[in-house]
C-alpha atoms as a PDB file:
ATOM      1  CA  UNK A   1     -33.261 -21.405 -17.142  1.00  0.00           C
ATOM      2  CA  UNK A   2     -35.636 -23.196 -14.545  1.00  0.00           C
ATOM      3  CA  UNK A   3     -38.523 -25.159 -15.662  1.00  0.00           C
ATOM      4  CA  UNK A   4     -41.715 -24.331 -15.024  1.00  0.00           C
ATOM      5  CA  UNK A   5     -42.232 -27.434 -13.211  1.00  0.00           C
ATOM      6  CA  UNK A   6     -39.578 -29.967 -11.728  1.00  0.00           C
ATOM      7  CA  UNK A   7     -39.165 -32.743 -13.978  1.00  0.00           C
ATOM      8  CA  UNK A   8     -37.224 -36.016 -13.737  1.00  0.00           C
ATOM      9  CA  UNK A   9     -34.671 -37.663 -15.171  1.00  0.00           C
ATOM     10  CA  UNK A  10     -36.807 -40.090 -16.916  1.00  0.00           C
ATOM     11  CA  UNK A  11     -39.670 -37.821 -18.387  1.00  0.00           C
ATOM     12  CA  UNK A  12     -36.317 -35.491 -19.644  1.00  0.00           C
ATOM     13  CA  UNK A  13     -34.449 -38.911 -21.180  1.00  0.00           C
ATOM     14  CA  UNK A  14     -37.953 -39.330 -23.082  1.00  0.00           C
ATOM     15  CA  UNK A  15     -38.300 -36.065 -24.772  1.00  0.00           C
ATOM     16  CA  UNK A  16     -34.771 -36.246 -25.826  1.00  0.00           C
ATOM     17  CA  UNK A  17     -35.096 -40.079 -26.788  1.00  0.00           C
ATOM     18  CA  UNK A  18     -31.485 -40.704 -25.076  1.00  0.00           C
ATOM     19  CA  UNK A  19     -29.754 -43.304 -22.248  1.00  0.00           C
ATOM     20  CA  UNK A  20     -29.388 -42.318 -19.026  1.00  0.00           C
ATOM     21  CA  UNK A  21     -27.342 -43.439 -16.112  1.00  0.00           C
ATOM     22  CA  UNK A  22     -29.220 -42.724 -12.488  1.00  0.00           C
ATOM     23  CA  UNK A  23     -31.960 -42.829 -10.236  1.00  0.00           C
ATOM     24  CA  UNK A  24     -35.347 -42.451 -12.884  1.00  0.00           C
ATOM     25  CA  UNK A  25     -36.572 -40.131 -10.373  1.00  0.00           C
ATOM     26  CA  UNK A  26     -33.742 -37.882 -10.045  1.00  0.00           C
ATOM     27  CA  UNK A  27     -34.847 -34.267 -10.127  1.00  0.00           C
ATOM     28  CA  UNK A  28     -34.500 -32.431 -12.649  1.00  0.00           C
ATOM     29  CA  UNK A  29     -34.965 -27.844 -12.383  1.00  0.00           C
ATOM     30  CA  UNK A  30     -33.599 -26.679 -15.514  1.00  0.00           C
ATOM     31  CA  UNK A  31     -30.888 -26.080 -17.780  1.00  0.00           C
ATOM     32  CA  UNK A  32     -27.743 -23.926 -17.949  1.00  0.00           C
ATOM     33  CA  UNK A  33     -24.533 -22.975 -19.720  1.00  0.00           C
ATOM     34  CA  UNK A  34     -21.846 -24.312 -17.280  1.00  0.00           C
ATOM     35  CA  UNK A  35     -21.050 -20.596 -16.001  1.00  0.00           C
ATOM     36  CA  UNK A  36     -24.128 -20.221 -14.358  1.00  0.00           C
ATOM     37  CA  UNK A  37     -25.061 -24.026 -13.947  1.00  0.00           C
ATOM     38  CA  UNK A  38     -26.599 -24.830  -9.896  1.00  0.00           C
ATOM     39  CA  UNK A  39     -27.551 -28.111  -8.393  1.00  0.00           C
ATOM     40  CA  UNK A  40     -30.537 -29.631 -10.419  1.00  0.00           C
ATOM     41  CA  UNK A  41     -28.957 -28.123 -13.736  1.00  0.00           C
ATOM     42  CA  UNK A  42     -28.683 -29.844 -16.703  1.00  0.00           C
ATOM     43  CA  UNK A  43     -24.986 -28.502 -18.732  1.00  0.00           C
ATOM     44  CA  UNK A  44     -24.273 -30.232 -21.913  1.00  0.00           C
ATOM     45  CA  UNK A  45     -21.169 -31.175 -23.062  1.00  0.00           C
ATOM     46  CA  UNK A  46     -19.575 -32.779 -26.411  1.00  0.00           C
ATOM     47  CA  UNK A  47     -16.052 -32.760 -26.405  1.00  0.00           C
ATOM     48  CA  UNK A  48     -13.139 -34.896 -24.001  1.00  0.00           C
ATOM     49  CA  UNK A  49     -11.465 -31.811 -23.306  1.00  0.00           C
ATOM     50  CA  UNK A  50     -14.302 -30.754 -21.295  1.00  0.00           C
ATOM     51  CA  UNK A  51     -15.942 -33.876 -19.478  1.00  0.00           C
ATOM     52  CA  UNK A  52     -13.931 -33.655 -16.145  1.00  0.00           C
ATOM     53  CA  UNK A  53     -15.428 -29.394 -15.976  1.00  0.00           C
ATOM     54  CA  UNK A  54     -18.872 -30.428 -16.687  1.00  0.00           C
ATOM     55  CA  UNK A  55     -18.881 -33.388 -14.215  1.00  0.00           C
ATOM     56  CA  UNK A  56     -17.168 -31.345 -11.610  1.00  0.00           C
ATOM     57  CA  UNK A  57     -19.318 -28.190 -12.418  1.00  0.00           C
ATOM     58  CA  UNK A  58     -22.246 -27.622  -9.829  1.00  0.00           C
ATOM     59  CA  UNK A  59     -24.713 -29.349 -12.710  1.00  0.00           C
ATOM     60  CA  UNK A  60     -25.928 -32.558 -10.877  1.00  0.00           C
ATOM     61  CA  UNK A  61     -27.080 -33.835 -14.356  1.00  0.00           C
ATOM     62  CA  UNK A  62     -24.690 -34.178 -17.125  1.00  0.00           C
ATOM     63  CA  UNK A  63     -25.854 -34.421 -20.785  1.00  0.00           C
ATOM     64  CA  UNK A  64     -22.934 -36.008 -22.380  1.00  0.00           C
ATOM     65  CA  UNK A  65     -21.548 -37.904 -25.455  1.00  0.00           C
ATOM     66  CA  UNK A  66     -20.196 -40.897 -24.098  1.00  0.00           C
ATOM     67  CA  UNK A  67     -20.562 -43.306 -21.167  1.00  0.00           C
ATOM     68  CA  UNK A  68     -18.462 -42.439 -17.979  1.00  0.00           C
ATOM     69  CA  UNK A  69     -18.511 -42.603 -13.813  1.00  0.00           C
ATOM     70  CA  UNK A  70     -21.220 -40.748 -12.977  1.00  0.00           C
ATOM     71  CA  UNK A  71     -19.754 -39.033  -9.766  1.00  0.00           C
ATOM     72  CA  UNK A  72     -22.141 -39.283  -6.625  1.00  0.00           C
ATOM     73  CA  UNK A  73     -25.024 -37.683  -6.553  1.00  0.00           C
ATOM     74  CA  UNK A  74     -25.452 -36.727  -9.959  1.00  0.00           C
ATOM     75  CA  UNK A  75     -27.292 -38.568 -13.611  1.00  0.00           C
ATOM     76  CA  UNK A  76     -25.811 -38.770 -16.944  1.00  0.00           C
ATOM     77  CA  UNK A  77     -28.070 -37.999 -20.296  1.00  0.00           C
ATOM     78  CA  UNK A  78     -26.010 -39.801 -23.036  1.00  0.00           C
ATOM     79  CA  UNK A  79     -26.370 -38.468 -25.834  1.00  0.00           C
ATOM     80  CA  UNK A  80     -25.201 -39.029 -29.888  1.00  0.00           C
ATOM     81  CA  UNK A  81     -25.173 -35.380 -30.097  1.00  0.00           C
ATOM     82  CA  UNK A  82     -25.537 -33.036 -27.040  1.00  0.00           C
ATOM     83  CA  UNK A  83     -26.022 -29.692 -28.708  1.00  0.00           C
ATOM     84  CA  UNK A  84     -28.883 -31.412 -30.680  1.00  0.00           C
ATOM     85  CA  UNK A  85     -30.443 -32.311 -27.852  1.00  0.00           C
ATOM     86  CA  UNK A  86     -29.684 -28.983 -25.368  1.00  0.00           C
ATOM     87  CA  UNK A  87     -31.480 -27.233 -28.266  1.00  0.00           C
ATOM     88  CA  UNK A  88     -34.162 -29.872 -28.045  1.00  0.00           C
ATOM     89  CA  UNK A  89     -34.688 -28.943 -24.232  1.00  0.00           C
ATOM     90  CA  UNK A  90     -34.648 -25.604 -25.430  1.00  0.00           C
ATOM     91  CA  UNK A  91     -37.379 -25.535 -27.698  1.00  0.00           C
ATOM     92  CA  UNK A  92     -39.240 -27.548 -25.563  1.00  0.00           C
ATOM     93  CA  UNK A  93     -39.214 -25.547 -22.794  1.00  0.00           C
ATOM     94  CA  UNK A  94     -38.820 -21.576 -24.592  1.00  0.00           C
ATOM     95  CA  UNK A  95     -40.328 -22.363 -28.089  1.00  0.00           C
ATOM     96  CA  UNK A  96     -40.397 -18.970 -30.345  1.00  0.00           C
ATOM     97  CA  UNK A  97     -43.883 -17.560 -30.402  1.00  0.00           C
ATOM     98  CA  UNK A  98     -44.636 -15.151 -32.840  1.00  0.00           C
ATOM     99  CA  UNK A  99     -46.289 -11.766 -32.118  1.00  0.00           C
ATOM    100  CA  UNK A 100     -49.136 -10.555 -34.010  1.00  0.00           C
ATOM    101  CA  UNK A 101     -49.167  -7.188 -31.710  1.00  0.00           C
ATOM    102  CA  UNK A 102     -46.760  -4.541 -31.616  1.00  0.00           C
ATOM    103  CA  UNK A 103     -47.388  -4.709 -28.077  1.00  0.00           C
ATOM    104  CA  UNK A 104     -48.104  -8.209 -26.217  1.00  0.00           C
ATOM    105  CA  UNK A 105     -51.369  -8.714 -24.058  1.00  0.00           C
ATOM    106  CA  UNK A 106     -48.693 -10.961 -22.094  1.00  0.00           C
ATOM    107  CA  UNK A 107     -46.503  -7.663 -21.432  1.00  0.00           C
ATOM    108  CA  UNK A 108     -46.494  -5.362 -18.225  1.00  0.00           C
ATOM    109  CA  UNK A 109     -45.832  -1.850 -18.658  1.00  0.00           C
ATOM    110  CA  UNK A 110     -45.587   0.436 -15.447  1.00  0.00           C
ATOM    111  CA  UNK A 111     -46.840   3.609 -14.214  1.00  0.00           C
ATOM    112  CA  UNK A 112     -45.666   6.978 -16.212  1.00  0.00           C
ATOM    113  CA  UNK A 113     -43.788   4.901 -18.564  1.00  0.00           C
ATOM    114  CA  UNK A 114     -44.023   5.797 -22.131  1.00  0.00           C
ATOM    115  CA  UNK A 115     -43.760   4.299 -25.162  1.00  0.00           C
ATOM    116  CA  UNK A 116     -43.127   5.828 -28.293  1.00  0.00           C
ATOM    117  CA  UNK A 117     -44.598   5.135 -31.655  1.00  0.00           C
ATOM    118  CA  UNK A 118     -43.446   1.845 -33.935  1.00  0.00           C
ATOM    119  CA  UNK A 119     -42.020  -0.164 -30.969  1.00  0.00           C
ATOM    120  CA  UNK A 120     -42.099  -3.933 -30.365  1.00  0.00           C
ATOM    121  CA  UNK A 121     -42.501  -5.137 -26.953  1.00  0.00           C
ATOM    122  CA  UNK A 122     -42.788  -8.770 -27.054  1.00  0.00           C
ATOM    123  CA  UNK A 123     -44.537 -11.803 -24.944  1.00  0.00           C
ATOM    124  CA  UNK A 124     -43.944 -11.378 -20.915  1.00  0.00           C
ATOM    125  CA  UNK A 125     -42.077  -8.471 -21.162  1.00  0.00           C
ATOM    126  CA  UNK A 126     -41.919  -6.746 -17.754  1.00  0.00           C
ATOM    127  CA  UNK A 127     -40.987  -2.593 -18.147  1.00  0.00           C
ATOM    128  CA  UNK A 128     -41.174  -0.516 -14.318  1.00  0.00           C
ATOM    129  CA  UNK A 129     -42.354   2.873 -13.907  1.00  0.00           C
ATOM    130  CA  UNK A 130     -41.249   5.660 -15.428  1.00  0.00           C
ATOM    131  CA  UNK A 131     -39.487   4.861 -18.230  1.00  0.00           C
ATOM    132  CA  UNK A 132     -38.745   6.081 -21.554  1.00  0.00           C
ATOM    133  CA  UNK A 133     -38.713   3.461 -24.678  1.00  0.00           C
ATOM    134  CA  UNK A 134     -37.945   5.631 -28.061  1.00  0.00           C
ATOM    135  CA  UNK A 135     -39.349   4.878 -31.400  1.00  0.00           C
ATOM    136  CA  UNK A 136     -38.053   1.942 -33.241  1.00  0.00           C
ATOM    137  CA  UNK A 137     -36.874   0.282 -30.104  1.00  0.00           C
ATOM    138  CA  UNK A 138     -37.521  -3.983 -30.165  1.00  0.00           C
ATOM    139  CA  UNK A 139     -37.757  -5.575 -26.659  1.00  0.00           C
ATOM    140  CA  UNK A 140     -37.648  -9.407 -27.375  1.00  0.00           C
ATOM    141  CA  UNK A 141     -39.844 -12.388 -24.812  1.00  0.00           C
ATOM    142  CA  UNK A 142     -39.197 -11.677 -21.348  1.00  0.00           C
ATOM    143  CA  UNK A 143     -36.800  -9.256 -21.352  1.00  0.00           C
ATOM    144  CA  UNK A 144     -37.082  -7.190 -17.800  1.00  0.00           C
ATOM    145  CA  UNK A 145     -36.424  -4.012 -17.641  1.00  0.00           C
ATOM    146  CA  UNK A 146     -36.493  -2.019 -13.964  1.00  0.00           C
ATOM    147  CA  UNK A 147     -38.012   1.926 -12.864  1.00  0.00           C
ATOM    148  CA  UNK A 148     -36.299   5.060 -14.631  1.00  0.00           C
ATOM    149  CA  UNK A 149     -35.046   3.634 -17.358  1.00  0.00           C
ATOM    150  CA  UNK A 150     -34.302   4.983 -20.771  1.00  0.00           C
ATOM    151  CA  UNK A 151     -34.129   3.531 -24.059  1.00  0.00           C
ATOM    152  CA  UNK A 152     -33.229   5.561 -27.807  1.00  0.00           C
ATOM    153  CA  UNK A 153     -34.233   4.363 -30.974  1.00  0.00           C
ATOM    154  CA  UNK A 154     -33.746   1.750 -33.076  1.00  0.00           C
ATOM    155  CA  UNK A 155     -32.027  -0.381 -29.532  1.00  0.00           C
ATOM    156  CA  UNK A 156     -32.556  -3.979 -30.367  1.00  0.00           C
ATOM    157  CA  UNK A 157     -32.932  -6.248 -26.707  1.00  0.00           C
ATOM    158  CA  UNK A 158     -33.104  -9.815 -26.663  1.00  0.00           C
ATOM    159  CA  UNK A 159     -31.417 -10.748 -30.174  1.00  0.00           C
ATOM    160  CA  UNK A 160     -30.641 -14.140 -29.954  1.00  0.00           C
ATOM    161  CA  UNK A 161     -26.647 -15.221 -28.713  1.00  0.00           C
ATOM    162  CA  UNK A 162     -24.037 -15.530 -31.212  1.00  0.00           C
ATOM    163  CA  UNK A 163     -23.356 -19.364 -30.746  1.00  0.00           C
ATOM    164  CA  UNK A 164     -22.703 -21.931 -33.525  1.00  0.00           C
ATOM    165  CA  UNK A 165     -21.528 -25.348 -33.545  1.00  0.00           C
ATOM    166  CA  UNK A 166     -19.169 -26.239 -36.595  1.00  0.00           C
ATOM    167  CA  UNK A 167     -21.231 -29.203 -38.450  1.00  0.00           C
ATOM    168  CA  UNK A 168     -20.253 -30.667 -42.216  1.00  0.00           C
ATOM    169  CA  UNK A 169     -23.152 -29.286 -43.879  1.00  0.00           C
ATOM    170  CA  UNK A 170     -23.163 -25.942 -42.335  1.00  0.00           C
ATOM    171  CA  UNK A 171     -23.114 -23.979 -38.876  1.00  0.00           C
ATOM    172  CA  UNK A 172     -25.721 -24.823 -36.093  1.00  0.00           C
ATOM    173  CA  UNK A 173     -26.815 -22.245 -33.486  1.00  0.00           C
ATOM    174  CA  UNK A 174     -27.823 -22.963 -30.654  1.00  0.00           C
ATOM    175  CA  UNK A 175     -30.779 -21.798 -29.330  1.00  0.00           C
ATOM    176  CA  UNK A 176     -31.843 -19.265 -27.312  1.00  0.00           C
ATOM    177  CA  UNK A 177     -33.990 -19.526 -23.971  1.00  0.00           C
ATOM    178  CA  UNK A 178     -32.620 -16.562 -21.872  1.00  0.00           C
ATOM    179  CA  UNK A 179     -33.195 -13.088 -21.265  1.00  0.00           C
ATOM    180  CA  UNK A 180     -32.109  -9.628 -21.087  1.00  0.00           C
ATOM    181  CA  UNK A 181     -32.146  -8.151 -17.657  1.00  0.00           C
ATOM    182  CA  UNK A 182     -31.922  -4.134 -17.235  1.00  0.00           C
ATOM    183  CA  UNK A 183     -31.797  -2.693 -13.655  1.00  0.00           C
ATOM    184  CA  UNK A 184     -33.006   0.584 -12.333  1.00  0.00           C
ATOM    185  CA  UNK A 185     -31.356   4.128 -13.796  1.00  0.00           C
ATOM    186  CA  UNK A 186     -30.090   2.199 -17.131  1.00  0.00           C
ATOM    187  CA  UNK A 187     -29.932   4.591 -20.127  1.00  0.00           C
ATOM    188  CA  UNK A 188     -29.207   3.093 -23.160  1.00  0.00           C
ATOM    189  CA  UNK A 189     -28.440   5.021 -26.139  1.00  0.00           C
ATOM    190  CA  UNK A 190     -29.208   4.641 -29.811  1.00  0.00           C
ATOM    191  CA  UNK A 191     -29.024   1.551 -31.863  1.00  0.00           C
ATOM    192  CA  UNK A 192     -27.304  -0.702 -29.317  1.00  0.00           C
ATOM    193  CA  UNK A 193     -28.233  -4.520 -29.444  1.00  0.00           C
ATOM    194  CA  UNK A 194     -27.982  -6.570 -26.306  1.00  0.00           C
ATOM    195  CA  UNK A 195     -28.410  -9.947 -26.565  1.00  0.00           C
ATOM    196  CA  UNK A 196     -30.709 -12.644 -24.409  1.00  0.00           C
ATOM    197  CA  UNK A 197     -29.054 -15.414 -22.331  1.00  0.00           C
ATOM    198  CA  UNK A 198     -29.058 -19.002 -23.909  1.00  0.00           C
ATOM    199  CA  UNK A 199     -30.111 -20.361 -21.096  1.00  0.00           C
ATOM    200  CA  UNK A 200     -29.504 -17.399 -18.295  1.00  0.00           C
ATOM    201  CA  UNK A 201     -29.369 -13.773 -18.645  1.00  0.00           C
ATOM    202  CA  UNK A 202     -27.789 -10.859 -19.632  1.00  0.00           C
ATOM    203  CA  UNK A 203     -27.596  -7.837 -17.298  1.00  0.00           C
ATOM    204  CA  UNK A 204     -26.908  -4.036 -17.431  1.00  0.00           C
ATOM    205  CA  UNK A 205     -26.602  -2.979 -14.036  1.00  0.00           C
ATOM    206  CA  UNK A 206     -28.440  -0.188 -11.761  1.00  0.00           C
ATOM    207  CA  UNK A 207     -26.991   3.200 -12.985  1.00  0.00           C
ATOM    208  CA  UNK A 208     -25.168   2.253 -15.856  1.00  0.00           C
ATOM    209  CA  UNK A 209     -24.791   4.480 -18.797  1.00  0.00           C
ATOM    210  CA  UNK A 210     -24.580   3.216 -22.637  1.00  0.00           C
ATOM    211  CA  UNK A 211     -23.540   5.491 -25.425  1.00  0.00           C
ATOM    212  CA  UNK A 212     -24.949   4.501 -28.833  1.00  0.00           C
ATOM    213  CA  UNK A 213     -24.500   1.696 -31.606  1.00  0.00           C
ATOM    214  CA  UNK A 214     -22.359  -0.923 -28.844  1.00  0.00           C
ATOM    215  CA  UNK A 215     -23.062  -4.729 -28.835  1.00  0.00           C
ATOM    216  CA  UNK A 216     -23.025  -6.703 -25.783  1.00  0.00           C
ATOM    217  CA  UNK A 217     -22.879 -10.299 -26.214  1.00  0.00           C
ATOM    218  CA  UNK A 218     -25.239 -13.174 -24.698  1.00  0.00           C
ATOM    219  CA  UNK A 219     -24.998 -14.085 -20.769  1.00  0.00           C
ATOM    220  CA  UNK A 220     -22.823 -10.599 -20.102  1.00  0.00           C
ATOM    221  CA  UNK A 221     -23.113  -9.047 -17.061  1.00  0.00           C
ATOM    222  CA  UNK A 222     -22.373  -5.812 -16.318  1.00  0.00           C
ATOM    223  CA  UNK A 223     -22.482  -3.966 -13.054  1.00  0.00           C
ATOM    224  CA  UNK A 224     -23.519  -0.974 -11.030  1.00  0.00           C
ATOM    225  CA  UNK A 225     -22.572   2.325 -12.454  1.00  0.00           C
ATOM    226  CA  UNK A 226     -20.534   1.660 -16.007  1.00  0.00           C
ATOM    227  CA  UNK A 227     -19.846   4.452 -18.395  1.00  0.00           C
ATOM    228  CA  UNK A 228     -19.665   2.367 -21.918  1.00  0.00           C
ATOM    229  CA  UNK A 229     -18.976   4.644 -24.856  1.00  0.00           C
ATOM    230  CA  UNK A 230     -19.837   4.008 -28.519  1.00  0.00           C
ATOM    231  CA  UNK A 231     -19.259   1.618 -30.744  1.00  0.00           C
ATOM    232  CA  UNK A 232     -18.071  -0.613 -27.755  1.00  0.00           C
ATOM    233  CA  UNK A 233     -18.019  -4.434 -28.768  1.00  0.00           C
ATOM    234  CA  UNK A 234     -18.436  -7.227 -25.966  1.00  0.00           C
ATOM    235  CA  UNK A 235     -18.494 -10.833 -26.309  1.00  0.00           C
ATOM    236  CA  UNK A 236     -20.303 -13.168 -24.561  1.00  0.00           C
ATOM    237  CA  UNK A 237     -19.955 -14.600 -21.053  1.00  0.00           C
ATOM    238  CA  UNK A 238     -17.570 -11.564 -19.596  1.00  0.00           C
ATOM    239  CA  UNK A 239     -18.391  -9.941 -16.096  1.00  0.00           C
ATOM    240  CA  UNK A 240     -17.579  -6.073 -15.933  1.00  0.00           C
ATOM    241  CA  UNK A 241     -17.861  -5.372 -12.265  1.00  0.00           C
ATOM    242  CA  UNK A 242     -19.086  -2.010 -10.862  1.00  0.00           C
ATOM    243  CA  UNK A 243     -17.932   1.344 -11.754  1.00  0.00           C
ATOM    244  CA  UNK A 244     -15.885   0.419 -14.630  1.00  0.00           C
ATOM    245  CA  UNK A 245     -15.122   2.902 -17.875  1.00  0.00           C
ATOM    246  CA  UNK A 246     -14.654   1.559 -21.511  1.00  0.00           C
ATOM    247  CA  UNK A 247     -14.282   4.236 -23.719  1.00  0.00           C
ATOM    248  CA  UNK A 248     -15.199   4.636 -27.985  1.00  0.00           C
ATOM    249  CA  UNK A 249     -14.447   1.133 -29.970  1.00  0.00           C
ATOM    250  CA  UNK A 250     -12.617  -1.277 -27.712  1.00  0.00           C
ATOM    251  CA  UNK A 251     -13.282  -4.360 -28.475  1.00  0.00           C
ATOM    252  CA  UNK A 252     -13.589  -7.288 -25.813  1.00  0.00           C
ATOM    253  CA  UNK A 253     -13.261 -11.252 -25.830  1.00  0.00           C
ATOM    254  CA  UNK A 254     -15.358 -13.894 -24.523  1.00  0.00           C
ATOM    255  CA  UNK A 255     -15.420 -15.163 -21.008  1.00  0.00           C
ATOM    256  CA  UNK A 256     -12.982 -12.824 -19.195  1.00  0.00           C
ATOM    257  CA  UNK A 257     -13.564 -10.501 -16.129  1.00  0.00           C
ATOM    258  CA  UNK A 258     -12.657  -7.047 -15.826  1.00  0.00           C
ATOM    259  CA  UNK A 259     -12.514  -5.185 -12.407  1.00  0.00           C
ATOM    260  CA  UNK A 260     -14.135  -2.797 -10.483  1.00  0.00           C
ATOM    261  CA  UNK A 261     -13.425   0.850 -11.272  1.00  0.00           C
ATOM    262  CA  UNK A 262     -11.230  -0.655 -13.978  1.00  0.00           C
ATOM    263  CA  UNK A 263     -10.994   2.018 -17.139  1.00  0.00           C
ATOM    264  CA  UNK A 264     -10.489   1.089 -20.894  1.00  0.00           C
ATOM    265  CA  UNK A 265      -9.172   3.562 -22.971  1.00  0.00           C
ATOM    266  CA  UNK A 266     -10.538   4.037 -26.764  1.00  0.00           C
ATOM    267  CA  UNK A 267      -9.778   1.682 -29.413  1.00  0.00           C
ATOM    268  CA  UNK A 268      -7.753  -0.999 -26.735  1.00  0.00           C
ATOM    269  CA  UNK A 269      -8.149  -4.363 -27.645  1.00  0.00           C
ATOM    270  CA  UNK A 270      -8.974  -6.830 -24.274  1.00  0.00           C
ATOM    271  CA  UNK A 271      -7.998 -10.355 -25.119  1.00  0.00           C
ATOM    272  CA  UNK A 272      -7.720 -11.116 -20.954  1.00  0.00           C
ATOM    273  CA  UNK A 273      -9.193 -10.000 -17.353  1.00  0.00           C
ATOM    274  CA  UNK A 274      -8.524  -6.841 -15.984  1.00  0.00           C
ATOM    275  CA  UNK A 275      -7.570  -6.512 -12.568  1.00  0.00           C
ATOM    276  CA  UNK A 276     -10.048  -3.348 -11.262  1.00  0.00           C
ATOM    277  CA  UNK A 277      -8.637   0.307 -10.148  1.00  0.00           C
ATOM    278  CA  UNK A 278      -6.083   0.516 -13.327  1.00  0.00           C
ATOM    279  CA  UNK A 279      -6.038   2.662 -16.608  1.00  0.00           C
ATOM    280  CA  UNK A 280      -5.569   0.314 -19.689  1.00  0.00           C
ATOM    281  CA  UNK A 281      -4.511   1.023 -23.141  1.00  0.00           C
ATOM    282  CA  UNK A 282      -3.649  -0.718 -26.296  1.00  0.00           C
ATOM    283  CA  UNK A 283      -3.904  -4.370 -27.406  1.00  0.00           C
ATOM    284  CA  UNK A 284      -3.547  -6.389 -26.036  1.00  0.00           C
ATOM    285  CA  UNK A 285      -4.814  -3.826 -23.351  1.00  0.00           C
ATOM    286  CA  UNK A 286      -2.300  -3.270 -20.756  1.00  0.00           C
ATOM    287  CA  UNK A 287      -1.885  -0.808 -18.180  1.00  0.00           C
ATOM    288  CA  UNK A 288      -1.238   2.854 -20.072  1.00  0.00           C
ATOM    289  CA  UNK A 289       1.922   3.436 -17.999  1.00  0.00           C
ATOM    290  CA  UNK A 290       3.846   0.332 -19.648  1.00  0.00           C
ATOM    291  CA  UNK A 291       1.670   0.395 -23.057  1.00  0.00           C
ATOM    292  CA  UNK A 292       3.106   3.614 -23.317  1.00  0.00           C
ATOM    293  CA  UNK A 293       6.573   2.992 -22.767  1.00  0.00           C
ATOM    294  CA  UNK A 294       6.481   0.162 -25.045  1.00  0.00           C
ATOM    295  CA  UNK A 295       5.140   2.825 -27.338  1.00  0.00           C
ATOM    296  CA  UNK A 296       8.798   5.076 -26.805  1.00  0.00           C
ATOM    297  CA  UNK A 297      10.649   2.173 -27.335  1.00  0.00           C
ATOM    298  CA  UNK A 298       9.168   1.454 -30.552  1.00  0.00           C
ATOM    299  CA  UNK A 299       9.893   5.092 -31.651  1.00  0.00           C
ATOM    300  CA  UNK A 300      13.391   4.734 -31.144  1.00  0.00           C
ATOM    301  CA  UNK A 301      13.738   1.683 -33.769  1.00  0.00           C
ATOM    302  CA  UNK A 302      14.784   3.198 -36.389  1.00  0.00           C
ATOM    303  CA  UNK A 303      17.636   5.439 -34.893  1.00  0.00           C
ATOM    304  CA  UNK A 304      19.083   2.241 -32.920  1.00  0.00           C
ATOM    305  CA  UNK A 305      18.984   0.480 -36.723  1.00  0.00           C
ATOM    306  CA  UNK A 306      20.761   3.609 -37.967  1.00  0.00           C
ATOM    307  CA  UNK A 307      23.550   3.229 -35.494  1.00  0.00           C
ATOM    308  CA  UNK A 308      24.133  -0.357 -36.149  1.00  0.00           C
ATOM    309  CA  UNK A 309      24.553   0.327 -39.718  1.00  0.00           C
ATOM    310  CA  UNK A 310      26.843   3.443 -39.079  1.00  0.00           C
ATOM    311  CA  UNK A 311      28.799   1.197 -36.881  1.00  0.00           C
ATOM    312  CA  UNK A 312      29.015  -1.509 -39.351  1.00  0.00           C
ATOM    313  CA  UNK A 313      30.427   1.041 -42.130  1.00  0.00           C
END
């Protein structure tokens, strides 16, 4: 997420009331999760385990609980609590603003596009030409959606990410500041939710297919040309390059990659990345040719227990 306007360390220090450890005047661009993070970045971190990736991460500012070497050319935010204050940044910056249209003023609808009856389309919403947005459909803040694109009822975009810190007196999410980002040819069927970016987006690439009711997790990216069947579940953070197949009710972890022209089969379980141009199965998913054979060898259990006992007696 880039700020409107460049900022610097100091003014930034101020609205978060924190130390900081650099030039006053060091720029400052935006904010990002450390995935997507680029030189005058602010990532946020809170726990040892995770200092040296943050302050080696492309971020040149650091928002961080504790007092280390800044590494050349970056600034350190110090921080009590760094998830406090990234959502502080965040609600500075992207603050909700409630809607009292079903369609924002703010928005931009294009040419032959057409928008069915009871749907939301919320503040700075960009839709291209010729589209088709079904009743019931909710398009969150500054979701983007490109030309030909097709939406069914009751598809939910820009719900916020699925992202809690663990606190004493109860879970804390963090915020929200992203978007949703659908390219040209998308059809998306009914009931699917796609969540917004925290701080980057989430992307269904040109020509990709959804069936209905399948989640897809904050900052996801998917690529040119994906067939995604229903009741698909994907986490946050994972890349599915181009081409790739997941068929009905595979689920998917956080963070991982899965290849081009890679294909899922139904009801797999992927708990890893996926080199591209193989068939998976199973779950953990593994390729179908040795999930399969692991499958025989199962079967022959119980007449290999039989034998022992026969040879036994």
């Amino acid at each position: 997420m880039k700020f409107p306007n460049p900022h610097t360390l100091n003014q930034i220090a101020d609205l978060i009331q924190c130390e900081f450890i650099g030039n006053p005047d060091f720029p400052v661009l935006g904010m990002n999760e450390i995935h997507v993070v680029e030189a005058g970045d602010i990532v946020f971190v809170d726990h040892p385990k995770y200092y040296n990736k943050a302050l080696e991460s492309a971020a040149t500012i650091v928002l961080i609980n504790k007092k280390v070497d800044c590494p050349e050319g970056k600034a350190l935010l110090v921080s009590d609590d760094p998830f406090r204050d990234f959502n502080k940044l965040t609600q500075h910056f992207k603050p909700f603003r409630a809607s009292n249209t079903a369609i924002s003023d703010t928005s931009k609808i294009g040419d032959n596009t057409i928008i069915q009856p009871n749907c939301f389309i919320g503040n700075n919403v960009v839709i291209g030409n010729h589209c088709i947005i079904h009743s019931n459909v909710s398009i969150y803040d500054d979701a983007v959606i490109g030309d030909h694109v097709t939406i069914h009822s009751g598809t939910v975009l820009g719900a916020n990410a699925f992202y809690y810190k663990n606190r004493p007196e109860g879970y804390d999410q963090l915020k929200s500041g992203g978007r949703v980002v659908i390219q040209n040819h998308v059809d998306i069927g009914a009931a699917c939710t796609i969540d917004r970016g925290v701080t980057g987006d989430t992307i269904i690439g040109e020509g990709s297919k959804l069936d209905n009711q399948i989640q897809i997790g904050h900052d996801t990216a998917i690529g040119k040309k994906c067939l995604i069947a229903s009741q698909v579940g994907i986490a946050g953070c994972v890349v599915i390059e181009d081409e790739v197949t997941i068929w009905g009710q595979v689920g998917c972890t956080s963070g991982i990659t899965i290849g081009e022209k890679a294909v899922v089969q139904a009801q797999s379980g992927i708990s890893k990345s996926l080199p591209g141009g193989k068939v998976y199965f199973g779950y953990p998913a593994e390729e179908v040719r040795v999930k399969l054979k692991e499958l025989a060898a199962i079967r022959q259990i119980p007449k290999l227990l039989e034998i022992l006992k026969s040879k036994k007696l």
